[in-house]
Protein backbone atom coordinates (compact mmCIF):
# COMPACT_ATOMS: atom_id res chain seq x y z
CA UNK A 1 -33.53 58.12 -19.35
CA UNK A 2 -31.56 58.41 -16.29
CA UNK A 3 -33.52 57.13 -12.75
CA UNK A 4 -32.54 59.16 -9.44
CA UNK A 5 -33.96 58.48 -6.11
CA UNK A 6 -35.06 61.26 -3.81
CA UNK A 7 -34.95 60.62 -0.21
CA UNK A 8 -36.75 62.66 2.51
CA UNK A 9 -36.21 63.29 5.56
CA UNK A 10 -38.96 60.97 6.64
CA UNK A 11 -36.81 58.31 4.99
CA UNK A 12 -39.50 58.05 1.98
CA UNK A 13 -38.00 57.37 -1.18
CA UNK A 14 -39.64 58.38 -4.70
CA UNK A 15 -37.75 57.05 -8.00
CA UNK A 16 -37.36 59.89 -10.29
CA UNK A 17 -36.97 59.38 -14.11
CA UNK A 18 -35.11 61.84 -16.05
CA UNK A 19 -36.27 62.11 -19.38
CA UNK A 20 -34.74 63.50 -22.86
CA UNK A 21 -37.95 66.08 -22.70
CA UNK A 22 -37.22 67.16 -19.45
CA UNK A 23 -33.66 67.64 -20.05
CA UNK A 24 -34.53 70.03 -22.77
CA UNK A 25 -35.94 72.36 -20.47
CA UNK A 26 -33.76 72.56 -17.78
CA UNK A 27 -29.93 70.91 -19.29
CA UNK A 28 -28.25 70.86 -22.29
CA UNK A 29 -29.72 71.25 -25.85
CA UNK A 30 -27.38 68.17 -27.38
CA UNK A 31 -30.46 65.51 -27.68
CA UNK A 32 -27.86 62.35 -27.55
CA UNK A 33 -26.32 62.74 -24.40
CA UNK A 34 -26.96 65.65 -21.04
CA UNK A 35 -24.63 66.41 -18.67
CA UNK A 36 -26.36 67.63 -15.22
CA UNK A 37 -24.51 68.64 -12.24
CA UNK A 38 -26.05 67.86 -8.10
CA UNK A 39 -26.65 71.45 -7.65
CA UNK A 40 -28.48 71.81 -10.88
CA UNK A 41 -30.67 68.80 -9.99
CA UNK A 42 -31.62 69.43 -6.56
CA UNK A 43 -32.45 72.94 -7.41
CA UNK A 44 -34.91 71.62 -10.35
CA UNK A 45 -36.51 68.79 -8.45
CA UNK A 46 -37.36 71.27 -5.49
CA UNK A 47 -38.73 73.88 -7.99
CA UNK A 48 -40.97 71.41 -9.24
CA UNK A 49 -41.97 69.51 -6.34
CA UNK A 50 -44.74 66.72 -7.02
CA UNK A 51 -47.49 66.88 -4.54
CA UNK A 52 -47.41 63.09 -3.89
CA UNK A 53 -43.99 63.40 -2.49
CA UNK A 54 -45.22 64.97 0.21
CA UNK A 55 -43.98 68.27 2.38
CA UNK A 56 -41.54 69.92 0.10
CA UNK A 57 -38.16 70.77 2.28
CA UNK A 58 -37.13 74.16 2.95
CA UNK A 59 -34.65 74.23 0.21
CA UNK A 60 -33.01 72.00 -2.15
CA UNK A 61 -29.93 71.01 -0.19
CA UNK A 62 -32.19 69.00 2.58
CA UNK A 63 -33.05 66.62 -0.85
CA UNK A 64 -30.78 63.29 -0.92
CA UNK A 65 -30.53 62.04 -4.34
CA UNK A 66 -29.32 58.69 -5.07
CA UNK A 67 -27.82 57.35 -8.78
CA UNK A 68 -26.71 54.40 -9.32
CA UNK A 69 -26.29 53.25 -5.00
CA UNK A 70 -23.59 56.62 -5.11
CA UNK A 71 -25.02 59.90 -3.14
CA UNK A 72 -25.47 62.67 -5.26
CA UNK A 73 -23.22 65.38 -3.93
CA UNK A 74 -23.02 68.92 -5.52
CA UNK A 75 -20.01 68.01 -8.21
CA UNK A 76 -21.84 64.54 -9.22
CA UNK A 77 -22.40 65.05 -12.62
CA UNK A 78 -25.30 62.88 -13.84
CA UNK A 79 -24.65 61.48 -17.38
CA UNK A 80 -27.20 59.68 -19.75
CA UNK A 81 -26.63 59.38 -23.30
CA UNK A 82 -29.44 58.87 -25.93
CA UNK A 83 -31.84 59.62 -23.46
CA UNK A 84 -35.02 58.05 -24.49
CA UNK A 85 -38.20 60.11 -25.73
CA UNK A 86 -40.15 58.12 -23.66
């Protein structure tokens, strides 16, 4: 499992977790390790917006993500290998 924040432009902040599940739908089939790129992620966290985030933005490039205290920026690649079932 991989945790990313989102930050809004309110300056709220929701933790994310990225599970092996969720990667199935949306990454790469390999179950012991995903490879996810910014873009990808953004694009998948807007598309599924959670009500209790709040106002969804206008698109996913006015999401900040945050992994591991770094900024996601398009080229991040997000890595988590054996991603838990959890």
């Amino acid at each position: 499992m991989a945790k990313v924040s989102l930050i809004l432009g309110d300056g709220s902040r929701h933790v994310v977790h990225i599970k092996k599940a969720y990667l199935q739908r949306h990454a790469s089939k390999n179950v012991d390790s995903f490879y996810l790129d910014g873009v990808s992620l953004r694009g998948i966290l807007w598309k599924e917006w959670q009500a209790h985030w709040g106002l969804r933005p206008p698109g996913p490039k006015d999401l900040r993500l945050i992994h591991f205290a770094q900024e996601i920026d398009d080229t991040t690649i997000i890595e988590c290998k054996e991603c838990s079932s959890l």
